[in-house]
PDB file of N, CA and C in Angstrom:
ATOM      1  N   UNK A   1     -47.717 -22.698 -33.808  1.00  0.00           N
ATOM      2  CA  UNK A   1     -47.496 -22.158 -32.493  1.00  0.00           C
ATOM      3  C   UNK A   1     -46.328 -21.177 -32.490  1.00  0.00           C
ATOM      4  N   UNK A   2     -45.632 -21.374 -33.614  1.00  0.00           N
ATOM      5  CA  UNK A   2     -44.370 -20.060 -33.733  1.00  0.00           C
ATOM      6  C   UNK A   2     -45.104 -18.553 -33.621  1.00  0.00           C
ATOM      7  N   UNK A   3     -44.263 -17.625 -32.686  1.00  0.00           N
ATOM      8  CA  UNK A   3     -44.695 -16.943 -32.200  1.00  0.00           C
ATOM      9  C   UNK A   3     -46.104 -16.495 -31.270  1.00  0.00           C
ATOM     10  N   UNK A   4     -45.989 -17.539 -30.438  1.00  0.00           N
ATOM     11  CA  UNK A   4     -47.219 -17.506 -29.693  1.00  0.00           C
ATOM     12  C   UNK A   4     -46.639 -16.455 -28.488  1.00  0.00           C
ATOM     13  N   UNK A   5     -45.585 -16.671 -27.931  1.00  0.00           N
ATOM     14  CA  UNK A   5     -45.115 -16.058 -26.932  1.00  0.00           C
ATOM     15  C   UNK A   5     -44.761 -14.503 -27.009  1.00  0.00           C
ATOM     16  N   UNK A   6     -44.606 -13.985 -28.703  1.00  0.00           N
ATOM     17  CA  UNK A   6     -44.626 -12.493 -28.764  1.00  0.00           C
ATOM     18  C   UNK A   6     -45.492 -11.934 -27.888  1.00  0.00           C
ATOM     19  N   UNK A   7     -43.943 -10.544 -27.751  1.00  0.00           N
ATOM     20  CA  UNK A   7     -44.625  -9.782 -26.566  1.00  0.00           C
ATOM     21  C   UNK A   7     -44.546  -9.858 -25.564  1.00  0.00           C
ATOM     22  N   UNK A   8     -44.514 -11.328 -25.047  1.00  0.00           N
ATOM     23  CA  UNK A   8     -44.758 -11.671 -23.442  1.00  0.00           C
ATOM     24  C   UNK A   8     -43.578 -12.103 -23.099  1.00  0.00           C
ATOM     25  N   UNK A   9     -42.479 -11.642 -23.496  1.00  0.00           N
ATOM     26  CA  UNK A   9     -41.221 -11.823 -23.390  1.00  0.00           C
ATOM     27  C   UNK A   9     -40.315 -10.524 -22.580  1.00  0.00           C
ATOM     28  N   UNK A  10     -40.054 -10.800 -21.246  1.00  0.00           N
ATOM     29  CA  UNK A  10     -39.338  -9.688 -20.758  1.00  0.00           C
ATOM     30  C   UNK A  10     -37.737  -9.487 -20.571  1.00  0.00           C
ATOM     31  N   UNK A  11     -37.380 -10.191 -20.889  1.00  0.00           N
ATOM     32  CA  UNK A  11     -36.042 -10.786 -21.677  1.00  0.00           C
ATOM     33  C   UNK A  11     -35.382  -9.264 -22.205  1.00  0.00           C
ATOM     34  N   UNK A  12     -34.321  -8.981 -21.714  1.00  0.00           N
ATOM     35  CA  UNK A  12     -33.444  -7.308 -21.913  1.00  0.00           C
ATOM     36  C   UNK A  12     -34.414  -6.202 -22.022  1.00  0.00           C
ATOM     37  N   UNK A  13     -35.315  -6.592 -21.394  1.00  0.00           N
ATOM     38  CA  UNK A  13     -36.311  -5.144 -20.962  1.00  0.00           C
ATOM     39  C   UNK A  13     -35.981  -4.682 -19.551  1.00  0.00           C
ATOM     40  N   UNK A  14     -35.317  -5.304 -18.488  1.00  0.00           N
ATOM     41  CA  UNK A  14     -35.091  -4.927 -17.346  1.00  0.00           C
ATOM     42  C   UNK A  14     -36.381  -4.687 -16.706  1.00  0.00           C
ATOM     43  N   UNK A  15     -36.944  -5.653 -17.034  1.00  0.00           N
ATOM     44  CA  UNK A  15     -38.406  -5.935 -16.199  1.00  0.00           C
ATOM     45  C   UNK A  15     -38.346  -7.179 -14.793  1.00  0.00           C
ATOM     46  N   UNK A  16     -38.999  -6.880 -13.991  1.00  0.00           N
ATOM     47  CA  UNK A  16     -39.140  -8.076 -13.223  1.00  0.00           C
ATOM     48  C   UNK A  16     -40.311  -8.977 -13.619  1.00  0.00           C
ATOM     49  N   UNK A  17     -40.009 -10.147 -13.894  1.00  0.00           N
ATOM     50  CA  UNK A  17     -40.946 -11.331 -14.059  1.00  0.00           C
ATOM     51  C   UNK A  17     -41.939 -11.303 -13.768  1.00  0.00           C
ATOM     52  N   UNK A  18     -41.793 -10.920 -12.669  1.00  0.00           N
ATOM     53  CA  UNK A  18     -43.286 -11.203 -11.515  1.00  0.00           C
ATOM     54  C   UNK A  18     -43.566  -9.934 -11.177  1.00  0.00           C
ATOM     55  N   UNK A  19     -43.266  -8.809 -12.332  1.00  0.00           N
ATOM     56  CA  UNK A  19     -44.250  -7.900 -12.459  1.00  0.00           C
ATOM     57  C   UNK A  19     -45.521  -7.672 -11.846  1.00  0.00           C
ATOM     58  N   UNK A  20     -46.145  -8.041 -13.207  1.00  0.00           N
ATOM     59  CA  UNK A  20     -47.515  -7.963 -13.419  1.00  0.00           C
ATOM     60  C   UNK A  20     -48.169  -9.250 -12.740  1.00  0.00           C
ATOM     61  N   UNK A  21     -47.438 -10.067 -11.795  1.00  0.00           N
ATOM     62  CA  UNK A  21     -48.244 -10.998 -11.202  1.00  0.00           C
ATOM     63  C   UNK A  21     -49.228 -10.219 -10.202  1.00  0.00           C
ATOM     64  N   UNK A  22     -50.115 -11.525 -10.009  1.00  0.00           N
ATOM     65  CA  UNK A  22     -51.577 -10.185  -9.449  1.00  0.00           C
ATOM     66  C   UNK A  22     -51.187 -11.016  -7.763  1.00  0.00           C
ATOM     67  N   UNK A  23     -50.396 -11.369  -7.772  1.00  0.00           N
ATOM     68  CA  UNK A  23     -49.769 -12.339  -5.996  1.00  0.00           C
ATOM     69  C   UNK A  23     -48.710 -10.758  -5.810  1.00  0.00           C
ATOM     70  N   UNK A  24     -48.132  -9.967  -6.964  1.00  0.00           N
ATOM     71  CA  UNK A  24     -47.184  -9.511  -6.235  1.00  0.00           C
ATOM     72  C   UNK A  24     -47.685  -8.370  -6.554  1.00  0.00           C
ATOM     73  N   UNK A  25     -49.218  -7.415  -7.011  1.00  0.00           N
ATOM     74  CA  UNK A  25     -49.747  -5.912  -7.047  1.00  0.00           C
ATOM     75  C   UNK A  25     -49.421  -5.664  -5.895  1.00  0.00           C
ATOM     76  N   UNK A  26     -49.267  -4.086  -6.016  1.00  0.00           N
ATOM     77  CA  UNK A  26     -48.955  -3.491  -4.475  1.00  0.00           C
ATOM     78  C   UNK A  26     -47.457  -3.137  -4.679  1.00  0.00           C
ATOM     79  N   UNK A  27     -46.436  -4.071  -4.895  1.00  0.00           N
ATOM     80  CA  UNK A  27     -45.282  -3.816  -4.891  1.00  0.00           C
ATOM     81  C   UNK A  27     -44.704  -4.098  -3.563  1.00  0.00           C
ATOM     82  N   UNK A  28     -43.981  -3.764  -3.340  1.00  0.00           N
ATOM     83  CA  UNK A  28     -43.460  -4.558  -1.751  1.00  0.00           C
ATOM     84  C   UNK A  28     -43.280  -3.411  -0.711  1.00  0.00           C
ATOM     85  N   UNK A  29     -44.427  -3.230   0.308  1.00  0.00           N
ATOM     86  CA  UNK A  29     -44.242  -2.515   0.928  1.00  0.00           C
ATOM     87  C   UNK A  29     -44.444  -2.783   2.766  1.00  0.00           C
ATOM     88  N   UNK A  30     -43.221  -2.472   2.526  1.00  0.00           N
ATOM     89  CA  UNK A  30     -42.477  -2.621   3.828  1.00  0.00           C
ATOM     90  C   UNK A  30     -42.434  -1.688   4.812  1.00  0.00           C
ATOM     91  N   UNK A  31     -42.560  -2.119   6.301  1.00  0.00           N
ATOM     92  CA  UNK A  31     -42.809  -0.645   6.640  1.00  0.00           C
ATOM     93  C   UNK A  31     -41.493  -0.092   7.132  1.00  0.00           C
ATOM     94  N   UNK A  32     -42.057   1.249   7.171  1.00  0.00           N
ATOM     95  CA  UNK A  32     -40.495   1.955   7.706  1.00  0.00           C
ATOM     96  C   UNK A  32     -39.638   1.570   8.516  1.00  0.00           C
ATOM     97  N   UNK A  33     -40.178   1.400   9.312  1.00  0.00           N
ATOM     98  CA  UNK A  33     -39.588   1.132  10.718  1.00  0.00           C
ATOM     99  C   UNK A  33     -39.082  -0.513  10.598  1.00  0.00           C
ATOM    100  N   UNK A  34     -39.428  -1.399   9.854  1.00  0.00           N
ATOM    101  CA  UNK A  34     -38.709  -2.543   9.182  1.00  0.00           C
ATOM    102  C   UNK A  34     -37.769  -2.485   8.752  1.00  0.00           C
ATOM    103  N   UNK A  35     -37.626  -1.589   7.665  1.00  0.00           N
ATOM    104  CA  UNK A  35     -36.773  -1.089   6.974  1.00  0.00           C
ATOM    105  C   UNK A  35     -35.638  -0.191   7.526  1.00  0.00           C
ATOM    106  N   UNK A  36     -35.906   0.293   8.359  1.00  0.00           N
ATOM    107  CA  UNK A  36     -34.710   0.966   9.201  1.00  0.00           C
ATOM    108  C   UNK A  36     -33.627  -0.399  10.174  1.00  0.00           C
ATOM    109  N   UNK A  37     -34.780  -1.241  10.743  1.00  0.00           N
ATOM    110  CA  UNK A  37     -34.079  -2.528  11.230  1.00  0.00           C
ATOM    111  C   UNK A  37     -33.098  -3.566  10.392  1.00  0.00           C
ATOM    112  N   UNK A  38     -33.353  -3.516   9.209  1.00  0.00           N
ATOM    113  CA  UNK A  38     -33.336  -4.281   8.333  1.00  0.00           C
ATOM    114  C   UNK A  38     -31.807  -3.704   7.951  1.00  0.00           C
ATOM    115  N   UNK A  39     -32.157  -2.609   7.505  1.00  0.00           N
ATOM    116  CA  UNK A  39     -30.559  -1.539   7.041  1.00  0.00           C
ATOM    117  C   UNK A  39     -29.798  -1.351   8.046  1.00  0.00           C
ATOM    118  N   UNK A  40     -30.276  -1.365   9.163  1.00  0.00           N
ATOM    119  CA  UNK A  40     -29.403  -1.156  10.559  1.00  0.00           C
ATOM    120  C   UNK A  40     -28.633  -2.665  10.797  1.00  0.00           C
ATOM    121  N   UNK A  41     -29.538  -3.958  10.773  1.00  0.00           N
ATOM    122  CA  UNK A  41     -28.765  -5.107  11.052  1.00  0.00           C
ATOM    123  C   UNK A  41     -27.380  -5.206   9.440  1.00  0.00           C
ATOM    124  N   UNK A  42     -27.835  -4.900   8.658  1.00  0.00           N
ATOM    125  CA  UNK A  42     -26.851  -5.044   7.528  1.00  0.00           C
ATOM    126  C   UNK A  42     -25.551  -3.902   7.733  1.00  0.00           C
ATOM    127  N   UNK A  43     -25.867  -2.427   8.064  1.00  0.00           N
ATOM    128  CA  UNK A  43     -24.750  -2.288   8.586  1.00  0.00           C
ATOM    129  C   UNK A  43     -23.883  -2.830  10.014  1.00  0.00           C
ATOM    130  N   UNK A  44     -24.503  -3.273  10.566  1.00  0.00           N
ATOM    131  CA  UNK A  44     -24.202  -3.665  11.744  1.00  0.00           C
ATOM    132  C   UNK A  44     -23.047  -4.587  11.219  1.00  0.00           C
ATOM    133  N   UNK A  45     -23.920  -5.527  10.670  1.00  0.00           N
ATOM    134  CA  UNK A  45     -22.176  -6.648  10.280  1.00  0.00           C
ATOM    135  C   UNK A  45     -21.213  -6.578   9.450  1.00  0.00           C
ATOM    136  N   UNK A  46     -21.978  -5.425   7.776  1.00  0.00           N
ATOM    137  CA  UNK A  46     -20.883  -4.798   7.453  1.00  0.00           C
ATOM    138  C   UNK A  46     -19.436  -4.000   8.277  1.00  0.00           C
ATOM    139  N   UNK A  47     -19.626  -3.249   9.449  1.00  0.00           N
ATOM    140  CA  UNK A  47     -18.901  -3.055  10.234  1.00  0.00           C
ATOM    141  C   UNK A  47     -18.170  -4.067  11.338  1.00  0.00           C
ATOM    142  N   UNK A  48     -19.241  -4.923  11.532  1.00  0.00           N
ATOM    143  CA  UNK A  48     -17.994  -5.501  12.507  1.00  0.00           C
ATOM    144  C   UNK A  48     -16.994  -6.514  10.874  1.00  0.00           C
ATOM    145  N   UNK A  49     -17.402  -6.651  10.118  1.00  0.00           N
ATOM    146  CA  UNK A  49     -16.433  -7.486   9.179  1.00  0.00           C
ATOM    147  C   UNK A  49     -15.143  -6.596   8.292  1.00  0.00           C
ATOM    148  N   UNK A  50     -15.570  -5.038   8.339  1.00  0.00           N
ATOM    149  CA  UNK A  50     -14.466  -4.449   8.352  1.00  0.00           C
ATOM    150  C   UNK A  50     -13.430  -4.065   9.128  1.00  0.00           C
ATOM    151  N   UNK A  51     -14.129  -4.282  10.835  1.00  0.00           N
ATOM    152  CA  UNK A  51     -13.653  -3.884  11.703  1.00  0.00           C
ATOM    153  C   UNK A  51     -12.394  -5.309  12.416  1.00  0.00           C
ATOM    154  N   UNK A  52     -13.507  -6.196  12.139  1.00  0.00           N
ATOM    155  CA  UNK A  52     -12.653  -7.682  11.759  1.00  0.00           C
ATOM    156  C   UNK A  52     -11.009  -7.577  11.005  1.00  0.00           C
ATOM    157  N   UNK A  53     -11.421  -7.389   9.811  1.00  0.00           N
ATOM    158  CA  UNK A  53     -10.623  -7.448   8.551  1.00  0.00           C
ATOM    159  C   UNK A  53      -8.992  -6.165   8.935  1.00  0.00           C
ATOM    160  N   UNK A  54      -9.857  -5.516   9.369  1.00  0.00           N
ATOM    161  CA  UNK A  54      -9.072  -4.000   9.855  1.00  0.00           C
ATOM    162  C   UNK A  54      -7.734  -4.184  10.977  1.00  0.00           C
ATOM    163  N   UNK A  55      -8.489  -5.091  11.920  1.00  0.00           N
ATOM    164  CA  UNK A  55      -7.662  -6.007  13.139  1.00  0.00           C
ATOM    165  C   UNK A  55      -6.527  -6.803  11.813  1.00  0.00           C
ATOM    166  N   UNK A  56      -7.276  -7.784  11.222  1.00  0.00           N
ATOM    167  CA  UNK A  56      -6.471  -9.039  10.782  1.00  0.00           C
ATOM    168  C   UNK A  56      -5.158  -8.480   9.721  1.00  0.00           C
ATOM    169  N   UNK A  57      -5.631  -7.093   9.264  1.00  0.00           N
ATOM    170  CA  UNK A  57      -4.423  -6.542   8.505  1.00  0.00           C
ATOM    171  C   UNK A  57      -3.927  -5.427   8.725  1.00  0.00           C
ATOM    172  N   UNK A  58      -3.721  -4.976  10.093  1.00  0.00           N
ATOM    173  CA  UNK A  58      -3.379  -4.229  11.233  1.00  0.00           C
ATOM    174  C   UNK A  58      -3.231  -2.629   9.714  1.00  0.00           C
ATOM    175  N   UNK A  59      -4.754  -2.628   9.848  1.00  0.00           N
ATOM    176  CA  UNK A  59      -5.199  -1.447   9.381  1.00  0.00           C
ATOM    177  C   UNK A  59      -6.191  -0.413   9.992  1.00  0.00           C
ATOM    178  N   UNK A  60      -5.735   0.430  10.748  1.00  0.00           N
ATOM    179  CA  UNK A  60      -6.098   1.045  12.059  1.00  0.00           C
ATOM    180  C   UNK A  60      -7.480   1.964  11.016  1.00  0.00           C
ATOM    181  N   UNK A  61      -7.175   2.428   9.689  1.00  0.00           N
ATOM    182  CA  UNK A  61      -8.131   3.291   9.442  1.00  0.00           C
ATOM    183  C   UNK A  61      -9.701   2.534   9.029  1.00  0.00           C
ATOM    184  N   UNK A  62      -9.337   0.728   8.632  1.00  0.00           N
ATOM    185  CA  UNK A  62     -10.585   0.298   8.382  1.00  0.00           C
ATOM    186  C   UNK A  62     -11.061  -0.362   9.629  1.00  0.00           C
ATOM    187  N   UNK A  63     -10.110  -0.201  10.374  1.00  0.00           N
ATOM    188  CA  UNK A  63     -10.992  -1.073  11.871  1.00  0.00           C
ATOM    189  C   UNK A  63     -11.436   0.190  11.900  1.00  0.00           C
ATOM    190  N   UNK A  64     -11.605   1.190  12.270  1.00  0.00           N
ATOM    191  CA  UNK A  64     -12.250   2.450  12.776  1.00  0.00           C
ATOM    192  C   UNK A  64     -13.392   3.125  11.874  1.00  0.00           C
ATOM    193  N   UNK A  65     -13.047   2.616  10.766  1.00  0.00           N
ATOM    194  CA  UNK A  65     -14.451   2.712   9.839  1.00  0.00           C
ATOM    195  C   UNK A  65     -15.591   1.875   9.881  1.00  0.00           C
ATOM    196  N   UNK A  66     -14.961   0.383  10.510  1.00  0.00           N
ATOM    197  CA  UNK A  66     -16.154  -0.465  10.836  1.00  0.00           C
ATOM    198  C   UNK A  66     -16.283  -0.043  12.326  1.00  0.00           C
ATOM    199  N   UNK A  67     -15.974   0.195  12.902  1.00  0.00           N
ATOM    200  CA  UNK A  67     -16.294   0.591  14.242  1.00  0.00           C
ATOM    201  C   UNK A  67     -17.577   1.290  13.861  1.00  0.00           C
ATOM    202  N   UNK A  68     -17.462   2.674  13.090  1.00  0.00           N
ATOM    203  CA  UNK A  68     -18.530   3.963  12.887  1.00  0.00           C
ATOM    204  C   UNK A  68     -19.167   2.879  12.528  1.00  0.00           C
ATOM    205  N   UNK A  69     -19.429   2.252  11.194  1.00  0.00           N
ATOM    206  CA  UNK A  69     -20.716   1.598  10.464  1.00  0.00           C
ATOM    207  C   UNK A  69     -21.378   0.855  11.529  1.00  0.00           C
ATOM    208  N   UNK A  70     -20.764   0.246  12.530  1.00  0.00           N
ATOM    209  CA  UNK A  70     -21.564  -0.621  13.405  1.00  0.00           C
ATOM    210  C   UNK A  70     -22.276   0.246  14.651  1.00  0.00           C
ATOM    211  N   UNK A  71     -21.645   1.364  15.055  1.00  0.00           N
ATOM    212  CA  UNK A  71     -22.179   2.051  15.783  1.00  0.00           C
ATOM    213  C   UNK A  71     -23.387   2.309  14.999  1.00  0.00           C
ATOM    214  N   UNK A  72     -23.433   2.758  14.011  1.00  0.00           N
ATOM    215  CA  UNK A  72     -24.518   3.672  13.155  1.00  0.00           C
ATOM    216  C   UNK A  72     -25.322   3.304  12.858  1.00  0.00           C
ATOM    217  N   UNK A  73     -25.081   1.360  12.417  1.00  0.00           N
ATOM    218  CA  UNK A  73     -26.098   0.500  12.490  1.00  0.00           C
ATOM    219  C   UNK A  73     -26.837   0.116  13.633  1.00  0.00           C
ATOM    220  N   UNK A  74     -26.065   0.037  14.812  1.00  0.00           N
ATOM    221  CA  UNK A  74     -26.771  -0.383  15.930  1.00  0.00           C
ATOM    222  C   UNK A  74     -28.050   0.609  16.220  1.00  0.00           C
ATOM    223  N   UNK A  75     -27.573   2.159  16.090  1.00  0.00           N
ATOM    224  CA  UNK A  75     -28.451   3.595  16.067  1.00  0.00           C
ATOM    225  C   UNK A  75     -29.413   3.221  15.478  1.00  0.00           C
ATOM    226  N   UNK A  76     -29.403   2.537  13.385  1.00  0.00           N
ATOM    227  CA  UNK A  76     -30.629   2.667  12.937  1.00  0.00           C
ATOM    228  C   UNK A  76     -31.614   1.889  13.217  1.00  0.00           C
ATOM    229  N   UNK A  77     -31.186   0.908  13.641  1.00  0.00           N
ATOM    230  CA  UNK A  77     -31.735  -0.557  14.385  1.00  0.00           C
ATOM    231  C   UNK A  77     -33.045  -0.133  15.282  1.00  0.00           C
ATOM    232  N   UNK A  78     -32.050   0.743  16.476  1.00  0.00           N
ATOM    233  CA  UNK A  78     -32.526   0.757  17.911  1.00  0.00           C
ATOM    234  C   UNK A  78     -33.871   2.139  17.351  1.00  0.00           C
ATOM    235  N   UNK A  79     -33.528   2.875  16.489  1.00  0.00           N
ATOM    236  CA  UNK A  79     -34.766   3.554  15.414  1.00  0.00           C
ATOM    237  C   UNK A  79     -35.359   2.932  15.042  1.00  0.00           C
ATOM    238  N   UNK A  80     -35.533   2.146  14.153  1.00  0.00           N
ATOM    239  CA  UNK A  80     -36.562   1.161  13.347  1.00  0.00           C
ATOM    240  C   UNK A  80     -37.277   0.169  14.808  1.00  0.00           C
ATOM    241  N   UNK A  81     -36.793  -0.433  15.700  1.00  0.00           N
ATOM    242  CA  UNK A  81     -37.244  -0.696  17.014  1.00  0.00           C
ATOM    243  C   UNK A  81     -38.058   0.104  17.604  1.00  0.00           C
ATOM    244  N   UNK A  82     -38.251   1.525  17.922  1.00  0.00           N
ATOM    245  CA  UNK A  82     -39.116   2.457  18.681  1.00  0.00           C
ATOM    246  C   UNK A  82     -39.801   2.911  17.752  1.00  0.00           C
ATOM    247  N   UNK A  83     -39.383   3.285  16.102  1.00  0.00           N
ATOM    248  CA  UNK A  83     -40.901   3.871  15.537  1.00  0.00           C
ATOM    249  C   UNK A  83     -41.772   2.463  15.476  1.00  0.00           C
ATOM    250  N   UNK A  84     -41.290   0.917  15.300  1.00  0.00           N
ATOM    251  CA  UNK A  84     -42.486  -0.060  15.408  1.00  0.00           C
ATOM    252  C   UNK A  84     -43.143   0.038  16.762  1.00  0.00           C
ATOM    253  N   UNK A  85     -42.141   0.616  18.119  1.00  0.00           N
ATOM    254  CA  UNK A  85     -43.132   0.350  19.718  1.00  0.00           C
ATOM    255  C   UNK A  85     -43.812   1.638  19.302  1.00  0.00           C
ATOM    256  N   UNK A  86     -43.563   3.127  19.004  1.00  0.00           N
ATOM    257  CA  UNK A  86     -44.438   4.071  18.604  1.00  0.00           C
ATOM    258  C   UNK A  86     -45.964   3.543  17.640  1.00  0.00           C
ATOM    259  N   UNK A  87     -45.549   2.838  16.793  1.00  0.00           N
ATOM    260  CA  UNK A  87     -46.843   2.699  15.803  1.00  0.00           C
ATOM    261  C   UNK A  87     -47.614   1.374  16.764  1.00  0.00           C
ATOM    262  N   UNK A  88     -47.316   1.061  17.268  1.00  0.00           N
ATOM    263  CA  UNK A  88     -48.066  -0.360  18.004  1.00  0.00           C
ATOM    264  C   UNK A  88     -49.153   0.626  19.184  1.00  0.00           C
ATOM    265  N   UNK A  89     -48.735   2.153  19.653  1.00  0.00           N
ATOM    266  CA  UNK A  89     -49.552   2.650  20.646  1.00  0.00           C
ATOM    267  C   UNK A  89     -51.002   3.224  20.129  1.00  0.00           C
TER     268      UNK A  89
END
């Protein structure tokens, strides 16, 4: 049975496992407008936790940088929200 597994080894190939699984063909596709929600909620709290952090170490330039990221997130959010009510018409 030595060397039965040649080959089928993805081990420092920088492959994903579950490749070639036939559960995961297609690849992962997500729709846009998910994906805008998705990146919008992640900046969203990236900013308020700098904006947090910014307060707690009376650092006026990173509270104001999380300020922007959370504004910007809330923006891509409230985008990814109307192109899904757009595609639902």
């Amino acid at each position: 049975m030595a060397g039965s597994w040649q080959g089928k080894s993805t081990i420092g190939r920088g492959t994903n496992q579950f490749h070639n699984s036939s559960r995961f063909k297609g690849g992962n596709k997500m729709n846009p407008s998910t994906k805008d929600e998705l990146v919008g909620k992640v900046h969203e709290v990236k900013g308020t936790i700098k904006e947090k952090i910014g307060q707690l170490t009376n650092d006026p330039d990173l509270e104001g940088e999380g300020i922007v990221e959370n504004i910007g997130g809330k923006i891509q959010t409230k985008i990814g929200q109307t192109e899904k009510a757009i595609e639902k018409l």
